[in-house]
C-alpha atoms as a PDB file:
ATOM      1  CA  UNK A   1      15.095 -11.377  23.607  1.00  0.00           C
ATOM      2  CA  UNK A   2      11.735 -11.718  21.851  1.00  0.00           C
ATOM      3  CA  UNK A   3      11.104 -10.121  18.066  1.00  0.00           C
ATOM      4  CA  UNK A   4       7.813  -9.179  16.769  1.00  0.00           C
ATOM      5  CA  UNK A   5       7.032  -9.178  13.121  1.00  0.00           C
ATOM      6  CA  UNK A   6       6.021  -6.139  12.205  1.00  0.00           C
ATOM      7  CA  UNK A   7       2.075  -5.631  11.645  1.00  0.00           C
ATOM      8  CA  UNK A   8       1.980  -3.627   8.754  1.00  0.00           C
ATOM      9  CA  UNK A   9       1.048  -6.267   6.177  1.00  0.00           C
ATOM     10  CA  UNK A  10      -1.438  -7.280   8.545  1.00  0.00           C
ATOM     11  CA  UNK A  11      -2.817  -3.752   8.687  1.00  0.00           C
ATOM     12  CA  UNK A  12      -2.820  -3.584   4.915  1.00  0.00           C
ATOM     13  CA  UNK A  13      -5.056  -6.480   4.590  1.00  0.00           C
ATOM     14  CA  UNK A  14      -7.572  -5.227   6.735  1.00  0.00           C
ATOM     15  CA  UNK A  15      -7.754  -1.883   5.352  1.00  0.00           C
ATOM     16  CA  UNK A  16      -8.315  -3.503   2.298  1.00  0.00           C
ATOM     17  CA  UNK A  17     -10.509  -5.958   3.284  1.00  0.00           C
ATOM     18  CA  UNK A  18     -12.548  -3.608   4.665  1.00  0.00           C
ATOM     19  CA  UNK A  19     -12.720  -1.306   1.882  1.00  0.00           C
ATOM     20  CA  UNK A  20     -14.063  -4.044   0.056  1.00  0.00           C
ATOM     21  CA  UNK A  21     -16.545  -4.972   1.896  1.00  0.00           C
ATOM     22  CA  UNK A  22     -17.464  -1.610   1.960  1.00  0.00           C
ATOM     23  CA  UNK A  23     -17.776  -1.809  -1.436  1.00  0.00           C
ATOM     24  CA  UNK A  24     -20.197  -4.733  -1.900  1.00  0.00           C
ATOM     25  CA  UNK A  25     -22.127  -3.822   1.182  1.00  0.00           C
ATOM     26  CA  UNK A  26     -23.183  -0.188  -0.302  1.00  0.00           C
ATOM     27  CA  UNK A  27     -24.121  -2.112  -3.563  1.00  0.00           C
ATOM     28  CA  UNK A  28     -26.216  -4.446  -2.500  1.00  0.00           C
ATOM     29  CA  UNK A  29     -28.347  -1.569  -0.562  1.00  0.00           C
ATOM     30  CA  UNK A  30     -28.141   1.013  -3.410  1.00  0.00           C
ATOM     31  CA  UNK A  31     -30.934   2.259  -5.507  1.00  0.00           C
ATOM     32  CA  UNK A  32     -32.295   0.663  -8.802  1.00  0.00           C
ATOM     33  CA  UNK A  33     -29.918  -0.411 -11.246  1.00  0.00           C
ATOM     34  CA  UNK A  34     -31.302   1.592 -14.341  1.00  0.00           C
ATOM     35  CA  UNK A  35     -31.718  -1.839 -16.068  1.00  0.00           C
ATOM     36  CA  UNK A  36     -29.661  -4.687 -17.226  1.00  0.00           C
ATOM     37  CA  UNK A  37     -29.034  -2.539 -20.485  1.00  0.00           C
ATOM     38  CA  UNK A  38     -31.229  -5.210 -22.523  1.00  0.00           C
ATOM     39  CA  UNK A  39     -34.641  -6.558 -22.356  1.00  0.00           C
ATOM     40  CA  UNK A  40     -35.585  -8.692 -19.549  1.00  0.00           C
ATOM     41  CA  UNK A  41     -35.650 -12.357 -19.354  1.00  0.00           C
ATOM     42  CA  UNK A  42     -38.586 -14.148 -21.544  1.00  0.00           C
ATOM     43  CA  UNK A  43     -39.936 -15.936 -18.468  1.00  0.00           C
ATOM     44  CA  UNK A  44     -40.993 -12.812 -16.699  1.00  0.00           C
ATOM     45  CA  UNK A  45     -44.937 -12.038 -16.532  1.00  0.00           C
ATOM     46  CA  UNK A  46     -45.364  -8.954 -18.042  1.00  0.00           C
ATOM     47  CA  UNK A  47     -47.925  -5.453 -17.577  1.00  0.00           C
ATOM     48  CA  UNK A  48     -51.136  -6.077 -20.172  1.00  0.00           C
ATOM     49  CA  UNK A  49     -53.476  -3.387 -19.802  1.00  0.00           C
ATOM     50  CA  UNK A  50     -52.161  -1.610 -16.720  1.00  0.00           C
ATOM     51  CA  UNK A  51     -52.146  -5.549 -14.519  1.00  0.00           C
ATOM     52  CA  UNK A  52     -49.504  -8.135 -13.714  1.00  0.00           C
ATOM     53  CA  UNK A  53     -50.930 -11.431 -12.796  1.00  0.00           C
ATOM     54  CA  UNK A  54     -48.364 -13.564 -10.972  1.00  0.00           C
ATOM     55  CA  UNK A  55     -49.449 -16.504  -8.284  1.00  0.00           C
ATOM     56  CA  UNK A  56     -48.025 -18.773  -5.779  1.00  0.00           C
ATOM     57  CA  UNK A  57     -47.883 -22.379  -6.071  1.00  0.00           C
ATOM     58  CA  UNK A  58     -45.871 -24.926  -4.465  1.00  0.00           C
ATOM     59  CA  UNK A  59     -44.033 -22.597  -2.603  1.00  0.00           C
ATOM     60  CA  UNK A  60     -43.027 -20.235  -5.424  1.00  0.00           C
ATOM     61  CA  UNK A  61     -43.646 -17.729  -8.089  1.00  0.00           C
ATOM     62  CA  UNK A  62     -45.521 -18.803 -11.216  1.00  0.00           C
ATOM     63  CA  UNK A  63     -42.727 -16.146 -12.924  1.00  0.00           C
ATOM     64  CA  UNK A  64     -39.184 -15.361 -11.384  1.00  0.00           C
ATOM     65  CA  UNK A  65     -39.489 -12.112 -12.529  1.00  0.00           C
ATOM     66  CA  UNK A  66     -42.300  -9.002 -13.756  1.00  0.00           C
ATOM     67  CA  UNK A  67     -42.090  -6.173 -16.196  1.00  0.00           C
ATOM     68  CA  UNK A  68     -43.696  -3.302 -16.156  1.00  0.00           C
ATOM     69  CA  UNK A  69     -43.238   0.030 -18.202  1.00  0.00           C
ATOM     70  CA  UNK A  70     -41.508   3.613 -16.689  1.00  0.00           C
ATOM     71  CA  UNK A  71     -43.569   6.133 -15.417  1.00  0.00           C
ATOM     72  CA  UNK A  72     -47.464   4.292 -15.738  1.00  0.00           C
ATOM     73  CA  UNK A  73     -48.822   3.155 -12.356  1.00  0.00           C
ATOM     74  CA  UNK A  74     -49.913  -0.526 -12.160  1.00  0.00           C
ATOM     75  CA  UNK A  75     -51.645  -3.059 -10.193  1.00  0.00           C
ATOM     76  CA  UNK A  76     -50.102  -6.385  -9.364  1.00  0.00           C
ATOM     77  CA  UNK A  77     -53.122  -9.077  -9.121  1.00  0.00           C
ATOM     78  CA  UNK A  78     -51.942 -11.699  -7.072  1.00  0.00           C
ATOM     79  CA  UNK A  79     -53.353 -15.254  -6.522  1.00  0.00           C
ATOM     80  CA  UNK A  80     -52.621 -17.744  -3.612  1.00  0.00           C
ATOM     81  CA  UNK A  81     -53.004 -21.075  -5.036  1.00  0.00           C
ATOM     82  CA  UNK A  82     -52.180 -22.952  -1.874  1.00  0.00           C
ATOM     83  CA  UNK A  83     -53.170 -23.167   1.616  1.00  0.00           C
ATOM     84  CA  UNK A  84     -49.990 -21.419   2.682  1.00  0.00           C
ATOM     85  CA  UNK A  85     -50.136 -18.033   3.289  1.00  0.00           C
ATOM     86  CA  UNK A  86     -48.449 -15.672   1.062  1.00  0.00           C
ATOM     87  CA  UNK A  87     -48.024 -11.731  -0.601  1.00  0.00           C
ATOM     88  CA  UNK A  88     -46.364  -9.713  -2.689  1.00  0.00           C
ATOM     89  CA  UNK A  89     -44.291  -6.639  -1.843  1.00  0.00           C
ATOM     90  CA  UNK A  90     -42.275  -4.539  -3.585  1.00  0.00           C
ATOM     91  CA  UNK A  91     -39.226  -2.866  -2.582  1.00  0.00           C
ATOM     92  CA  UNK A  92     -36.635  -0.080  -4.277  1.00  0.00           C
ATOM     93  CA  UNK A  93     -34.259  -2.997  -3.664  1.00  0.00           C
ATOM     94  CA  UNK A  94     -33.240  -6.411  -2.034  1.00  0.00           C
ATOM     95  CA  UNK A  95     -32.269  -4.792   0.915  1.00  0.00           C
ATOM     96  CA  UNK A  96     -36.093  -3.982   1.688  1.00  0.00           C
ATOM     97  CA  UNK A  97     -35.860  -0.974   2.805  1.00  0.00           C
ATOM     98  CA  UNK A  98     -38.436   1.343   1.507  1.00  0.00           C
ATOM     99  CA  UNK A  99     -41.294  -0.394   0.492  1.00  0.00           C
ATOM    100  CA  UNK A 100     -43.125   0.783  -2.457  1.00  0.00           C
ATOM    101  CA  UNK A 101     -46.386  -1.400  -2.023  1.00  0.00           C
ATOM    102  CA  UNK A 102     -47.566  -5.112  -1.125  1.00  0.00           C
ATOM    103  CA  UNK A 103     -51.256  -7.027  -0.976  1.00  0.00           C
ATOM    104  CA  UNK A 104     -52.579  -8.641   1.869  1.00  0.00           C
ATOM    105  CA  UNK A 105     -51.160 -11.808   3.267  1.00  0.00           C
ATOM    106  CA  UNK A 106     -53.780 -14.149   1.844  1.00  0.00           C
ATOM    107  CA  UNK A 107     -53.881 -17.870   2.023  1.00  0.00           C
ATOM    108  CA  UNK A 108     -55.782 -20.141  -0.787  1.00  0.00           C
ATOM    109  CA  UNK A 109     -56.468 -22.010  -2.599  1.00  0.00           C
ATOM    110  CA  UNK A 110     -57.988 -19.307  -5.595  1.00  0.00           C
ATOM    111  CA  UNK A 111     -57.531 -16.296  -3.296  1.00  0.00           C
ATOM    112  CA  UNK A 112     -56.798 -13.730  -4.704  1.00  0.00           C
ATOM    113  CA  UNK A 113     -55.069  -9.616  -3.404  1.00  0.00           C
ATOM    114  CA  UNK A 114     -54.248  -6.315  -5.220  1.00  0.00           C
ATOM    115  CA  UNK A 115     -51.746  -3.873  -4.784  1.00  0.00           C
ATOM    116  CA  UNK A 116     -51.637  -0.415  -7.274  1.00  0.00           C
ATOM    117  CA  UNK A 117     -47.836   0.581  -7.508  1.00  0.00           C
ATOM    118  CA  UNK A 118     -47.408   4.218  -8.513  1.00  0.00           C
ATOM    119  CA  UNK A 119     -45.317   5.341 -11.490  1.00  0.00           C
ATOM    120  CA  UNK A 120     -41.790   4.113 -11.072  1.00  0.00           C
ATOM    121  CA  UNK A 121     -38.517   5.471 -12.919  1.00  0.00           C
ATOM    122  CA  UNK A 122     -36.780   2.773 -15.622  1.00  0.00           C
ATOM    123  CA  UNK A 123     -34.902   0.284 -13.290  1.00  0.00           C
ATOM    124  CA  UNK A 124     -34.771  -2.938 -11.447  1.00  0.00           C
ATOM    125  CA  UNK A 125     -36.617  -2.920  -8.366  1.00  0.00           C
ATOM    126  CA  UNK A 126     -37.447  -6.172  -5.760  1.00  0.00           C
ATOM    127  CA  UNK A 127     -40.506  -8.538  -4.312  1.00  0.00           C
ATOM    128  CA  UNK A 128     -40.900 -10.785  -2.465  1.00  0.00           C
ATOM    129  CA  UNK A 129     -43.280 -12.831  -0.458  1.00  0.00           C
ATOM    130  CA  UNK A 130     -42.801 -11.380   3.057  1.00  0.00           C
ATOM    131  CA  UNK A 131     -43.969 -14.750   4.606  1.00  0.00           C
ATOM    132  CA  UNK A 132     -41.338 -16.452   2.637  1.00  0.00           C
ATOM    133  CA  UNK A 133     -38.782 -13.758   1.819  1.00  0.00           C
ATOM    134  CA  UNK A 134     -35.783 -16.063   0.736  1.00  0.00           C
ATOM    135  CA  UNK A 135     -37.512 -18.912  -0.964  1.00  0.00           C
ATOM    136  CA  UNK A 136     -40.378 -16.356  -2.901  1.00  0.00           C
ATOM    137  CA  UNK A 137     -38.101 -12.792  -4.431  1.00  0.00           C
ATOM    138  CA  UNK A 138     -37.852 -12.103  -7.666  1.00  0.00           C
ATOM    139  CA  UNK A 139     -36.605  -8.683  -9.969  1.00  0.00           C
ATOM    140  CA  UNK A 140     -39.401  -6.117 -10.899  1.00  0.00           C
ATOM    141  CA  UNK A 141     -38.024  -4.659 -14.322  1.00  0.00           C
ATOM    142  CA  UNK A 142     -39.243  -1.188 -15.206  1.00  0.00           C
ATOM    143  CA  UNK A 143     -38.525  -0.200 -19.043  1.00  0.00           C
ATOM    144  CA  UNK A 144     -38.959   1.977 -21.256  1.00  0.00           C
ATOM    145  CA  UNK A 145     -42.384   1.687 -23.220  1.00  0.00           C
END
């Protein structure tokens, strides 16, 4: 006569390891963050007179990161130093779902694309190039003025 171990435990660990995955998986897709709860890195370019200037050079972001301030529209001014094509978008999140703007796919060198972004709530927000989406994404931080 043959016994089988009883599945249960086995059960329990995929309930569980689904309802983890669960977990991470409706994080990574949620809304903005509301901040890090402290000022954004140093190396981030930062809004000046309603403008972010960020490029692309050597397959990369001159800044990992941009800061702008809650509820002022701005314009992102972005410059393609390379003959590689490349934009900026930005997205509520890294899932890139809802866009919320992005220039023209341009390609350099000294070219050079807008976008205006509207007003955005205090958060942390995505880009990214959309040629290059994994090697060229950063963290839009919107803060308090």
């Amino acid at each position: 006569m043959i016994r089988y171990a009883p599945r249960r435990p086995l059960l329990a660990i995929a309930a569980t390891m689904s309802l983890l995955l669960a977990a991470c998986s409706a994080a990574e897709t949620s809304a903005p963050t509301g901040g890090t709860g402290g000022e954004p890195p140093a190396d981030c370019v930062r809004v000046e007179n309603g403008v972010i200037a960020i490029s692309a050079n050597n397959m990369e972001f001159d800044a990992p990161c941009m800061v702008a301030n809650a509820g002022e529209a701005f314009t992102i001014e972005f410059t393609n130093m390379e003959s590689v094509p490349h934009n900026v978008a930005v997205y509520t999140d890294s899932s890139t779902s809802e866009e919320l703007g992005k220039t023209e796919i341009i390609t350099g060198p000294d070219a050079t694309a807008e976008v205006e972004v509207g007003p955005l709530d205090a958060g942390e927000y995505w880009f990214d190039c959309q040629v290059h989406p994994t090697q060229m994404n950063g963290t839009l931080y919107v803060v308090e003025a």
